[in-house]
PDB file of N, CA and C in Angstrom:
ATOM      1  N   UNK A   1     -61.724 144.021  14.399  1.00  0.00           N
ATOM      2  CA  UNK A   1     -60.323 143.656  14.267  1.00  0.00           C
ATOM      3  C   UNK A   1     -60.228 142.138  14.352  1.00  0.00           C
ATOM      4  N   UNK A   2     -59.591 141.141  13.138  1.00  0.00           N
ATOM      5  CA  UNK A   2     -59.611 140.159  13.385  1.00  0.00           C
ATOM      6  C   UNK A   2     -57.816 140.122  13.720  1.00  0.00           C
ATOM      7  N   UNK A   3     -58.894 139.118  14.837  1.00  0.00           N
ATOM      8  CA  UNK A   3     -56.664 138.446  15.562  1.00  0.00           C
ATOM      9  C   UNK A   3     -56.835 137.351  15.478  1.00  0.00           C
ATOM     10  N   UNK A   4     -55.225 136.729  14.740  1.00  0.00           N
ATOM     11  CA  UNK A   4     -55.359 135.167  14.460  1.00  0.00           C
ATOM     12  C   UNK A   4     -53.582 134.551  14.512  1.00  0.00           C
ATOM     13  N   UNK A   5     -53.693 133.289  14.970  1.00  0.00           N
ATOM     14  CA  UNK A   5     -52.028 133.133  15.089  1.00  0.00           C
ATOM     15  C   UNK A   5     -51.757 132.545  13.738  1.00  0.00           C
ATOM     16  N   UNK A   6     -52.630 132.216  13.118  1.00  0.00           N
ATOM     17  CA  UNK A   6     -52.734 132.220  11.458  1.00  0.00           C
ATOM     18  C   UNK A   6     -51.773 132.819  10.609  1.00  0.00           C
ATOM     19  N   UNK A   7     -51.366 132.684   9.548  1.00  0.00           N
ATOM     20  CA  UNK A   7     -50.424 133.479   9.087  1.00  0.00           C
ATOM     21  C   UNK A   7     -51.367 134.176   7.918  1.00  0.00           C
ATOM     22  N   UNK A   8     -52.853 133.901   7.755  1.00  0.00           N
ATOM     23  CA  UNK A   8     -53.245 134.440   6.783  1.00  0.00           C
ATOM     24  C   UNK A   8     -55.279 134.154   7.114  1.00  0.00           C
ATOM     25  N   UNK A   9     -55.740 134.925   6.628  1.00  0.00           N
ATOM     26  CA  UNK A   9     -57.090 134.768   7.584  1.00  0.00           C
ATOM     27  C   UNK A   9     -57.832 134.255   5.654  1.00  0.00           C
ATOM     28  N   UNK A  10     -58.695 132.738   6.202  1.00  0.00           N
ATOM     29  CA  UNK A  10     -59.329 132.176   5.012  1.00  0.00           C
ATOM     30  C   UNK A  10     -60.804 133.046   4.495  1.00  0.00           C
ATOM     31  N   UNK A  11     -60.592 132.974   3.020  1.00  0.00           N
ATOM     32  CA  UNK A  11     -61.372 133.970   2.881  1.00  0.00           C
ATOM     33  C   UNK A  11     -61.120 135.305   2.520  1.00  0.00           C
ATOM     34  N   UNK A  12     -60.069 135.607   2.985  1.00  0.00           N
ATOM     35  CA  UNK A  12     -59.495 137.113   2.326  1.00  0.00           C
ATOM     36  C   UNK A  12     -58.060 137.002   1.896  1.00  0.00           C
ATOM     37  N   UNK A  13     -57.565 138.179   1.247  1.00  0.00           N
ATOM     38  CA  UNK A  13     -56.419 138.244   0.811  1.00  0.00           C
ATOM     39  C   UNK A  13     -55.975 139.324   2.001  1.00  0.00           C
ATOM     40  N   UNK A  14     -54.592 139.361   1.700  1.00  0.00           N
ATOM     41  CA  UNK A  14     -53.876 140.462   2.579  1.00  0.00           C
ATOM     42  C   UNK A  14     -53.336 141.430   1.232  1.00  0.00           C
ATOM     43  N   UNK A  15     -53.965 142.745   1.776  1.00  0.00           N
ATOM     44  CA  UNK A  15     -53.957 143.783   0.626  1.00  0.00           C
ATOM     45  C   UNK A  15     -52.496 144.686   1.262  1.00  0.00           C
ATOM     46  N   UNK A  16     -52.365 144.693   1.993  1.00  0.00           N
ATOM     47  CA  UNK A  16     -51.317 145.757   2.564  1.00  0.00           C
ATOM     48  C   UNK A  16     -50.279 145.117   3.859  1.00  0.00           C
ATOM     49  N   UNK A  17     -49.490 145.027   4.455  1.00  0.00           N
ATOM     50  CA  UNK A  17     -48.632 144.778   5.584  1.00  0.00           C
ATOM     51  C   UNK A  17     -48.288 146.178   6.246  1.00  0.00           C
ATOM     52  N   UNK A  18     -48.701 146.465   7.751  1.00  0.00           N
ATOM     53  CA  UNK A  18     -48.488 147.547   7.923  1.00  0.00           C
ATOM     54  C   UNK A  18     -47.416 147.721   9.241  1.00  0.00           C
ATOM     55  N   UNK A  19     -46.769 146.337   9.280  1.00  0.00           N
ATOM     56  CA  UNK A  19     -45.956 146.090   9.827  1.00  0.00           C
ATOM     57  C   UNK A  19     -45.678 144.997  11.481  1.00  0.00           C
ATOM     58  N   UNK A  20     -44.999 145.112  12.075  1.00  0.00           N
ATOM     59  CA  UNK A  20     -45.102 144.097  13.354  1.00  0.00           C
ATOM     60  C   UNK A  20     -45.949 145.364  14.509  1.00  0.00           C
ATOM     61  N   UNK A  21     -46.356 144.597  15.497  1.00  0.00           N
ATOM     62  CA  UNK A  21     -47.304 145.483  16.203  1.00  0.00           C
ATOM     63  C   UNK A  21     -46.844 144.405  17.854  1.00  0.00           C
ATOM     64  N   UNK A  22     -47.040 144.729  18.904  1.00  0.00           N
ATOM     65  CA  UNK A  22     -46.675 144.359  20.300  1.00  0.00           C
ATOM     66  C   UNK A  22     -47.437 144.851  21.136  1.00  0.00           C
ATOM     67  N   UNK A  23     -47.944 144.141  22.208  1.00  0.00           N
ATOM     68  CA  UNK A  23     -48.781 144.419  23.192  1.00  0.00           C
ATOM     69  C   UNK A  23     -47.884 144.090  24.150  1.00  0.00           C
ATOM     70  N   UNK A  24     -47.708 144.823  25.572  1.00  0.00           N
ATOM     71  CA  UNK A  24     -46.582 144.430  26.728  1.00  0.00           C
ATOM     72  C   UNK A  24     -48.113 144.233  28.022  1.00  0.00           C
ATOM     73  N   UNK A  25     -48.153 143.696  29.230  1.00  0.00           N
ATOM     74  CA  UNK A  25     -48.300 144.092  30.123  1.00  0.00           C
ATOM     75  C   UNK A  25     -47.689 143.182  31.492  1.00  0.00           C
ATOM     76  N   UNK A  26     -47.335 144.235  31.973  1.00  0.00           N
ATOM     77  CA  UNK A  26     -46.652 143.086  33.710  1.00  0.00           C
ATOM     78  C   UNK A  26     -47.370 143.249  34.530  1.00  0.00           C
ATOM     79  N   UNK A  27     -47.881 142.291  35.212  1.00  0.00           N
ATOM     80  CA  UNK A  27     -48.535 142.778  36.509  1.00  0.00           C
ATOM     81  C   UNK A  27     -48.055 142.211  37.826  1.00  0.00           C
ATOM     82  N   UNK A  28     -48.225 142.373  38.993  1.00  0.00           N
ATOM     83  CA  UNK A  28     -47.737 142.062  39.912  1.00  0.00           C
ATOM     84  C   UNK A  28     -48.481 140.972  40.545  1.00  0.00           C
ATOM     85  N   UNK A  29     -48.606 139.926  41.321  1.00  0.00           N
ATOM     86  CA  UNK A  29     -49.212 138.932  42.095  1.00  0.00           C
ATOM     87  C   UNK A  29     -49.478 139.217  43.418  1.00  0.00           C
ATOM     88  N   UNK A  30     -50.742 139.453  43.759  1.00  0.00           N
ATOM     89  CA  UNK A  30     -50.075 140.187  45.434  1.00  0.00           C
ATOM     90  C   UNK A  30     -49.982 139.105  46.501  1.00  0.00           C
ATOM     91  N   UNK A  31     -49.621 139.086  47.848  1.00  0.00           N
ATOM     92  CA  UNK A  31     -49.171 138.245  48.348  1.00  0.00           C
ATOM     93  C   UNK A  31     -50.804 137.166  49.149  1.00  0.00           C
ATOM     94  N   UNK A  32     -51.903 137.719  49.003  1.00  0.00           N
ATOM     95  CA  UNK A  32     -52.460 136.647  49.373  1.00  0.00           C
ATOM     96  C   UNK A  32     -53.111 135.407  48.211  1.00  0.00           C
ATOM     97  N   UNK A  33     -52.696 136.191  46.732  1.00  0.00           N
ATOM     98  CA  UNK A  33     -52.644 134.891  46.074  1.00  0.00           C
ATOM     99  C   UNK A  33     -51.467 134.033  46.528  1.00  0.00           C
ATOM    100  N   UNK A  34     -50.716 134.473  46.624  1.00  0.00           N
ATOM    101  CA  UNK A  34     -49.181 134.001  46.430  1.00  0.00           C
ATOM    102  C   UNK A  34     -49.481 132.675  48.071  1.00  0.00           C
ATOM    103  N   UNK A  35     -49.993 133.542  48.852  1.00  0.00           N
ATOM    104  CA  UNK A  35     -50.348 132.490  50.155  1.00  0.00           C
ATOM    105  C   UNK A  35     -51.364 130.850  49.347  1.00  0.00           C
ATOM    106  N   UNK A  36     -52.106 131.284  48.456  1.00  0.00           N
ATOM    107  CA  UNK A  36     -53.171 130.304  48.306  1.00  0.00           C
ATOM    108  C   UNK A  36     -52.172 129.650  47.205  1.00  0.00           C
ATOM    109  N   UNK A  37     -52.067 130.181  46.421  1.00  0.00           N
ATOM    110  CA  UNK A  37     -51.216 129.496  45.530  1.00  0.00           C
ATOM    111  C   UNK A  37     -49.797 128.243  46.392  1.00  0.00           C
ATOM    112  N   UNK A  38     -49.100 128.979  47.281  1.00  0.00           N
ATOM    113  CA  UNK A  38     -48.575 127.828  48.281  1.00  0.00           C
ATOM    114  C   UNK A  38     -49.280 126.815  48.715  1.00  0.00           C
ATOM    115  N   UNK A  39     -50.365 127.098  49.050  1.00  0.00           N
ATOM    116  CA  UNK A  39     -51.115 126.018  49.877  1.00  0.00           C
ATOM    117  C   UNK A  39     -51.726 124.854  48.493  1.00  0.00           C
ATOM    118  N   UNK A  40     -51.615 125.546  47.659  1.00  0.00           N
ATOM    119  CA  UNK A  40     -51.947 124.756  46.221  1.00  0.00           C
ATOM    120  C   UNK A  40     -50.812 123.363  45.728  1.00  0.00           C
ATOM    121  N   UNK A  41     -49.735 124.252  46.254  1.00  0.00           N
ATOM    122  CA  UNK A  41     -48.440 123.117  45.817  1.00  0.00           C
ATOM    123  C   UNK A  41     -48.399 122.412  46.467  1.00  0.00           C
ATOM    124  N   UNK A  42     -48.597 122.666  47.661  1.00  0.00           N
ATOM    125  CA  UNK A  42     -48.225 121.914  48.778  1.00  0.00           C
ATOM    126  C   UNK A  42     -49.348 120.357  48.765  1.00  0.00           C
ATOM    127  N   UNK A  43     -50.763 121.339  48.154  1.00  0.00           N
ATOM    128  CA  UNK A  43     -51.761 120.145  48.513  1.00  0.00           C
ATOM    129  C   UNK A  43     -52.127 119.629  47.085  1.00  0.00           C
ATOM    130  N   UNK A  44     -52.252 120.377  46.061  1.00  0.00           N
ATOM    131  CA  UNK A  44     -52.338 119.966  44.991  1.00  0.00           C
ATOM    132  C   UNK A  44     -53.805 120.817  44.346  1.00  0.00           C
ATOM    133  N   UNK A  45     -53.738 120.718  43.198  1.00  0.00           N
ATOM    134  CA  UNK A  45     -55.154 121.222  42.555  1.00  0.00           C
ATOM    135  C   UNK A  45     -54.246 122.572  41.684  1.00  0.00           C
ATOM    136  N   UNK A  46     -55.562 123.338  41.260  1.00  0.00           N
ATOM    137  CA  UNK A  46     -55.076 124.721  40.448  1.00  0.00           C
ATOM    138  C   UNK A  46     -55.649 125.845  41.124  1.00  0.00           C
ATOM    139  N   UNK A  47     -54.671 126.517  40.935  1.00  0.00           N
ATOM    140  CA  UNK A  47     -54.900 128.254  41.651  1.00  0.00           C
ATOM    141  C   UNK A  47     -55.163 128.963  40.561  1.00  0.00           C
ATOM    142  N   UNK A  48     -56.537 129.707  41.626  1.00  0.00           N
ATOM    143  CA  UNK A  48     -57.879 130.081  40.295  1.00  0.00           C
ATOM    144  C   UNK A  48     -57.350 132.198  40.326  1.00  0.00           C
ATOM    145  N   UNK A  49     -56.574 132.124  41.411  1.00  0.00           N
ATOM    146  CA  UNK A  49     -56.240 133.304  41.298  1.00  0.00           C
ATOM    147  C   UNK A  49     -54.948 133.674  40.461  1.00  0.00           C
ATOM    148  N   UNK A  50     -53.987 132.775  40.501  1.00  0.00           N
ATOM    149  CA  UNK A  50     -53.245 132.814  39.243  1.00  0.00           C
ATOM    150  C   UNK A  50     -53.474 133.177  37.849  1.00  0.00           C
ATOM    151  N   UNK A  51     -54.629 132.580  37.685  1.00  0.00           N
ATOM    152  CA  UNK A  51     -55.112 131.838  36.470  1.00  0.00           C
ATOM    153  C   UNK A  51     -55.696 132.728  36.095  1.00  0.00           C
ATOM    154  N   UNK A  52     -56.890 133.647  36.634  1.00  0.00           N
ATOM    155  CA  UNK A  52     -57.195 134.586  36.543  1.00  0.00           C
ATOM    156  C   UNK A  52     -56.553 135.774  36.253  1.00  0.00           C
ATOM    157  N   UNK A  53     -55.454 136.269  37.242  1.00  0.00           N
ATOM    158  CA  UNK A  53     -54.246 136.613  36.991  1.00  0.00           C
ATOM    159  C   UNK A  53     -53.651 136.352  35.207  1.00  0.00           C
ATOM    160  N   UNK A  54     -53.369 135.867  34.772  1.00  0.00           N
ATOM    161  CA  UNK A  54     -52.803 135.535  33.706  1.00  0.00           C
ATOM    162  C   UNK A  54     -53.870 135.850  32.209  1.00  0.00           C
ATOM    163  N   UNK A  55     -55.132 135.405  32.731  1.00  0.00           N
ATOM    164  CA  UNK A  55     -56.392 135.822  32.077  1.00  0.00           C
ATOM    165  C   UNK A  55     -56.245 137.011  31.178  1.00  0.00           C
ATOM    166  N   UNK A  56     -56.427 137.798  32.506  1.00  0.00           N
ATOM    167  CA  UNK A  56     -56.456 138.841  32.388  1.00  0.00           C
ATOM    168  C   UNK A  56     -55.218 140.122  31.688  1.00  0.00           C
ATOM    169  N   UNK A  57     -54.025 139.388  32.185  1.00  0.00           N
ATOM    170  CA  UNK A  57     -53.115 139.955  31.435  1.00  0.00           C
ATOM    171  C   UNK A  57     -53.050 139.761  30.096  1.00  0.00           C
ATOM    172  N   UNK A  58     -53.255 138.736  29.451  1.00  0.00           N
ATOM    173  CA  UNK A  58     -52.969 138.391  28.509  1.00  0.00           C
ATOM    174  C   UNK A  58     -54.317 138.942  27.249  1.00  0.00           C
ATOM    175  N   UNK A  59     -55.413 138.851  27.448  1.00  0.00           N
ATOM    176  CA  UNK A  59     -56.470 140.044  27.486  1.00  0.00           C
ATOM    177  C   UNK A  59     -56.177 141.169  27.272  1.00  0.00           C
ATOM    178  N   UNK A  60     -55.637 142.108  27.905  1.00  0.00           N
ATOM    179  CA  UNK A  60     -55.041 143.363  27.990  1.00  0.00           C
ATOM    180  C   UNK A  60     -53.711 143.540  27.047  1.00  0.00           C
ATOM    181  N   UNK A  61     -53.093 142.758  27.362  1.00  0.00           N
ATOM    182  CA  UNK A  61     -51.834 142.396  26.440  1.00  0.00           C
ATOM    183  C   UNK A  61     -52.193 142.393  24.696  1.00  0.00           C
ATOM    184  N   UNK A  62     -53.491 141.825  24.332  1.00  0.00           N
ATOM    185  CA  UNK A  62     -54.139 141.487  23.091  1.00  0.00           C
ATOM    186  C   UNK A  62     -54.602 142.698  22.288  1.00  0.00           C
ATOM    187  N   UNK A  63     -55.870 143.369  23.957  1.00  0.00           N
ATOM    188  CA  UNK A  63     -56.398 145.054  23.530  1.00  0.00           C
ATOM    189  C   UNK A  63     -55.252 145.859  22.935  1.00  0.00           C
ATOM    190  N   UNK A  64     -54.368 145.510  23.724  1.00  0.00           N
ATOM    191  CA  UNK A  64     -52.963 146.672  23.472  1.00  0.00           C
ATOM    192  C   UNK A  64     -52.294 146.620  22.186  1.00  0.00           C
ATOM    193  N   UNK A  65     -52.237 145.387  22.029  1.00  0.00           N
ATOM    194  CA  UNK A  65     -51.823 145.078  20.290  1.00  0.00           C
ATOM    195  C   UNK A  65     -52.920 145.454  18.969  1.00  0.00           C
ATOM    196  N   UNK A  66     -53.980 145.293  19.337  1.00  0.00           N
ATOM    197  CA  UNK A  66     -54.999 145.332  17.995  1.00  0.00           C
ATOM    198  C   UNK A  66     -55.523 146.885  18.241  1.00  0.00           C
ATOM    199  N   UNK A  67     -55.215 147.670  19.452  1.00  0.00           N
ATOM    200  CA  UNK A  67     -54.961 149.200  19.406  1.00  0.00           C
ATOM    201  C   UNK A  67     -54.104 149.886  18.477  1.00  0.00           C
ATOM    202  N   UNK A  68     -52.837 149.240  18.693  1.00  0.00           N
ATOM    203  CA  UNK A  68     -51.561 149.780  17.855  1.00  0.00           C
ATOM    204  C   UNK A  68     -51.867 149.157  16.208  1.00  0.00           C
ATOM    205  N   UNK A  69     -52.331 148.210  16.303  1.00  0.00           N
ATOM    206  CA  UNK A  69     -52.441 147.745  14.908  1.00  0.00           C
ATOM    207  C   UNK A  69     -53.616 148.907  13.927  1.00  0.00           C
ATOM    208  N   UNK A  70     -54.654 149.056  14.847  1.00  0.00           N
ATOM    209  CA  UNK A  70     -55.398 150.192  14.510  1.00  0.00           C
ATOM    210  C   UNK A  70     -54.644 151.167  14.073  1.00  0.00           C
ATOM    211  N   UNK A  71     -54.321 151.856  14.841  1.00  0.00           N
ATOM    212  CA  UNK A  71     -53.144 152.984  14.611  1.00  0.00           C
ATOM    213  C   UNK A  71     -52.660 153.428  13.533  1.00  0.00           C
ATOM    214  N   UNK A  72     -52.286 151.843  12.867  1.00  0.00           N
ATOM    215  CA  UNK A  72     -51.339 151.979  11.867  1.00  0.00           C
ATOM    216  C   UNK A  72     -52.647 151.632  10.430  1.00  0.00           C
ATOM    217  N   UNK A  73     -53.624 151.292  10.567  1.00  0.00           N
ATOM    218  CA  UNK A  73     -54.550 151.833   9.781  1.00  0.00           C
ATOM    219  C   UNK A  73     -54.876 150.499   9.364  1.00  0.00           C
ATOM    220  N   UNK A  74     -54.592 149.110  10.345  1.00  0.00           N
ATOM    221  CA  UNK A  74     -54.638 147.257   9.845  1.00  0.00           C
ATOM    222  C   UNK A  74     -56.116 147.531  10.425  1.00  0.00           C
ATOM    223  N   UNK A  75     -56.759 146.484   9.939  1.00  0.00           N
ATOM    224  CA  UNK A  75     -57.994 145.514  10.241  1.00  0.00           C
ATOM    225  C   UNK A  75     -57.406 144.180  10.826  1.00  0.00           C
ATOM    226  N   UNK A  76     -56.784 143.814  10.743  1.00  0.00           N
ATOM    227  CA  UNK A  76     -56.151 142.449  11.550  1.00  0.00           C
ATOM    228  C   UNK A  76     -54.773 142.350  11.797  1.00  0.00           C
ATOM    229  N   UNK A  77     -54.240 141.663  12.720  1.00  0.00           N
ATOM    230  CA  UNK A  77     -52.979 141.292  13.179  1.00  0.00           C
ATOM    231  C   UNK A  77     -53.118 139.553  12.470  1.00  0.00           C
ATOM    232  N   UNK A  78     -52.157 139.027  12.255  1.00  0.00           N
ATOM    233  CA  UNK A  78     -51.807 137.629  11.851  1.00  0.00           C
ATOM    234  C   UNK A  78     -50.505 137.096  12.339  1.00  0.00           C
ATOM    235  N   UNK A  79     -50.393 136.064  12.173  1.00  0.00           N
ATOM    236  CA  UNK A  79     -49.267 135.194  13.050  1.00  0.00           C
ATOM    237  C   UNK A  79     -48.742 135.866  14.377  1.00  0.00           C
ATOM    238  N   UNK A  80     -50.076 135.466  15.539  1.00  0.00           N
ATOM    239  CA  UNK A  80     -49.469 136.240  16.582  1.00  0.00           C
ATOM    240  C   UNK A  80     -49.275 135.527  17.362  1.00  0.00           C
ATOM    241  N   UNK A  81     -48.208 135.652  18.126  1.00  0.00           N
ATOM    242  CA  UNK A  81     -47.387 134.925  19.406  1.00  0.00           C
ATOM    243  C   UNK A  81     -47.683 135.137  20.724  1.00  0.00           C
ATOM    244  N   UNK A  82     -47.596 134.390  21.635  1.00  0.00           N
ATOM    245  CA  UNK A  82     -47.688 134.920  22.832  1.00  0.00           C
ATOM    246  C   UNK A  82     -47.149 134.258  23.862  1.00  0.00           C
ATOM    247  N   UNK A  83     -46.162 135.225  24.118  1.00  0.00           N
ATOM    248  CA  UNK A  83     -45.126 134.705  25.641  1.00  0.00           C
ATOM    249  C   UNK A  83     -45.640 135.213  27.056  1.00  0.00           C
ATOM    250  N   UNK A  84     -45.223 134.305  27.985  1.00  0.00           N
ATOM    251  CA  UNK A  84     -44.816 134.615  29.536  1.00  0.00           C
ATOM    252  C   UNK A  84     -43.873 134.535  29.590  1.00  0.00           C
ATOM    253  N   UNK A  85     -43.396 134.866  31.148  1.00  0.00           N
ATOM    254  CA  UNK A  85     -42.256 135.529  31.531  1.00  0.00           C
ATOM    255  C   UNK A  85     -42.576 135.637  33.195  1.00  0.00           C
ATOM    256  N   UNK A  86     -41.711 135.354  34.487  1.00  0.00           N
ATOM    257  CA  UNK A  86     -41.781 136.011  34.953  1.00  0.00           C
ATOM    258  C   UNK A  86     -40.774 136.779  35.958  1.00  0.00           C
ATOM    259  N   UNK A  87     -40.838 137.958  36.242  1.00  0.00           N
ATOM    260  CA  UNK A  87     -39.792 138.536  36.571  1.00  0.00           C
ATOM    261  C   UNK A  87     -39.997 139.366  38.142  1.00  0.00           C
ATOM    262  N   UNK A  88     -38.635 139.909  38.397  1.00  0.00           N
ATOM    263  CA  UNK A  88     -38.529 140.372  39.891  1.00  0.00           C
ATOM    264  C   UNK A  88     -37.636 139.352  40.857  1.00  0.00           C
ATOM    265  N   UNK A  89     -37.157 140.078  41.608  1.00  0.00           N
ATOM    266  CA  UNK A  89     -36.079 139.072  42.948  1.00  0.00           C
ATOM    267  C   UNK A  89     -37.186 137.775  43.318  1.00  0.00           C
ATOM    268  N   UNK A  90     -38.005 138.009  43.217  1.00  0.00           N
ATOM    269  CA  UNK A  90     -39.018 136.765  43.983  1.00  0.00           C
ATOM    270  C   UNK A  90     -39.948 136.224  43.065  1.00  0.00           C
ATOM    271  N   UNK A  91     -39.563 136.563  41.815  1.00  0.00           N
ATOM    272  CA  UNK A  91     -40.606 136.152  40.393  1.00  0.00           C
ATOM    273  C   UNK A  91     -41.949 136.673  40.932  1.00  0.00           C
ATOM    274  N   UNK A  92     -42.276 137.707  41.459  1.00  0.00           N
ATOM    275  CA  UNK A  92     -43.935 138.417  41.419  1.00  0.00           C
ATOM    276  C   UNK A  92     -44.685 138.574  41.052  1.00  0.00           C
ATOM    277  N   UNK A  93     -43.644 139.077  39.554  1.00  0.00           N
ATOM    278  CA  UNK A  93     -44.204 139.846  38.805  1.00  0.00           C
ATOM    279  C   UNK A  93     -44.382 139.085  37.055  1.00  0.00           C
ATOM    280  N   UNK A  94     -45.651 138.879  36.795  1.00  0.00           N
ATOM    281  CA  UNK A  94     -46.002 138.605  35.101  1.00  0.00           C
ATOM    282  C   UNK A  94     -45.643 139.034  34.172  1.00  0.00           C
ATOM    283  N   UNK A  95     -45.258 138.823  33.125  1.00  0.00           N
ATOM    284  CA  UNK A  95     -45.189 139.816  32.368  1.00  0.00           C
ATOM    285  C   UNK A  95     -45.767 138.889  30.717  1.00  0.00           C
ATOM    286  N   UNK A  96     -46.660 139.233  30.356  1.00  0.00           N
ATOM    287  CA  UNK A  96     -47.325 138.601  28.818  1.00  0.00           C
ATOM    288  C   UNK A  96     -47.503 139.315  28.268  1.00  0.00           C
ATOM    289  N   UNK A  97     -46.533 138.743  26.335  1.00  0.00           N
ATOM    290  CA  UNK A  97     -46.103 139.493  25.397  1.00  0.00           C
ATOM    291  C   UNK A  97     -46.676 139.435  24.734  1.00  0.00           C
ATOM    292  N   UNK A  98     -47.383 139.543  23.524  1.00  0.00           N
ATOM    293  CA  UNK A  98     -48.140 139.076  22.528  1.00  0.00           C
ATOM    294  C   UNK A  98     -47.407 140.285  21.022  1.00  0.00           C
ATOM    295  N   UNK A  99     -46.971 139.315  19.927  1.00  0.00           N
ATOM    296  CA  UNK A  99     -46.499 140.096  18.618  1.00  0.00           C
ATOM    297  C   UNK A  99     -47.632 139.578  17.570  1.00  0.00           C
ATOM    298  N   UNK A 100     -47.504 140.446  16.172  1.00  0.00           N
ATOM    299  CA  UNK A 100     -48.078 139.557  15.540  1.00  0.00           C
ATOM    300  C   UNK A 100     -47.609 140.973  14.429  1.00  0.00           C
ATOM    301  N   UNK A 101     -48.429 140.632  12.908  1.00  0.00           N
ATOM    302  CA  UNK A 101     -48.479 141.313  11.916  1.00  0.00           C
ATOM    303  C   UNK A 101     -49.277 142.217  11.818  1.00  0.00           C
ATOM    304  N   UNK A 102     -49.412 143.346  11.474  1.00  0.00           N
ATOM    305  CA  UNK A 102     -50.464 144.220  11.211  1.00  0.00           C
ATOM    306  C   UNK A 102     -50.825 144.260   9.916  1.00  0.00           C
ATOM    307  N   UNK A 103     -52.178 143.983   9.309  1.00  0.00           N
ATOM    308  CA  UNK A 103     -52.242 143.977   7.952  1.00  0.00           C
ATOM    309  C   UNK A 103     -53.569 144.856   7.841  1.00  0.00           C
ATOM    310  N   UNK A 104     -54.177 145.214   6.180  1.00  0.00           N
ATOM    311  CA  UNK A 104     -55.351 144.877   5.918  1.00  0.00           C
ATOM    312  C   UNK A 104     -55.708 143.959   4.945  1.00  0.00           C
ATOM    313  N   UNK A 105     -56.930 143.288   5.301  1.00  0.00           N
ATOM    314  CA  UNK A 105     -57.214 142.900   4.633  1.00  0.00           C
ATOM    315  C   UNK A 105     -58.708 142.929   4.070  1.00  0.00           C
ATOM    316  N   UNK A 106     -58.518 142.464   2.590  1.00  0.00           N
ATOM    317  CA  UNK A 106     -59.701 142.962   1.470  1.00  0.00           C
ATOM    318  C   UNK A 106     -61.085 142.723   2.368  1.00  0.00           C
TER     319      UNK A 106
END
């Protein structure tokens, strides 16, 4: 499966459009990142558990899209996007979107 934020992958044509395709996932932060991550602001540098955190969602978020794109019978997704977000009374919680096109191509 090729994934590209491309609107068109060099080298091939796009034989078919099989429509828009979306990957969701939220995850939660638990609170002893959330401790290190404080101590991060406070002192400075980057929080590797965040980061990781986000990694990983966004990863999963990707699998989930070029699954559905499968589905629909594409070899690649094209012009794909990808948002954060985060949500909950205390912002906890992640949430990374990723859209794109489902096509095949030749």
């Amino acid at each position: 499966m090729t994934l590209t934020t491309t609107p068109q992958v060099e080298g091939h044509t796009i034989q078919r459009y099989c429509g828009v395709v979306f990957g969701e996932v939220i995850s939660g932060v638990d609170m002893f990142r959330d401790i290190a991550a404080g101590f991060r602001n406070i002192f400075g540098g980057r929080s590797a558990g965040y980061e990781d955190e986000l990694q990983r969602a966004r990863e999963e978020a990707m699998a989930e899209m070029a699954q559905r794109a499968e589905a629909m019978g594409a070899n690649a997704v094209v012009g794909i996007d990808v948002d954060y977000e985060v949500l909950g009374s205390d912002n906890g919680m992640l949430m990374v979107t990723v859209s794109g096109t489902a096509v095949v191509l030749d």
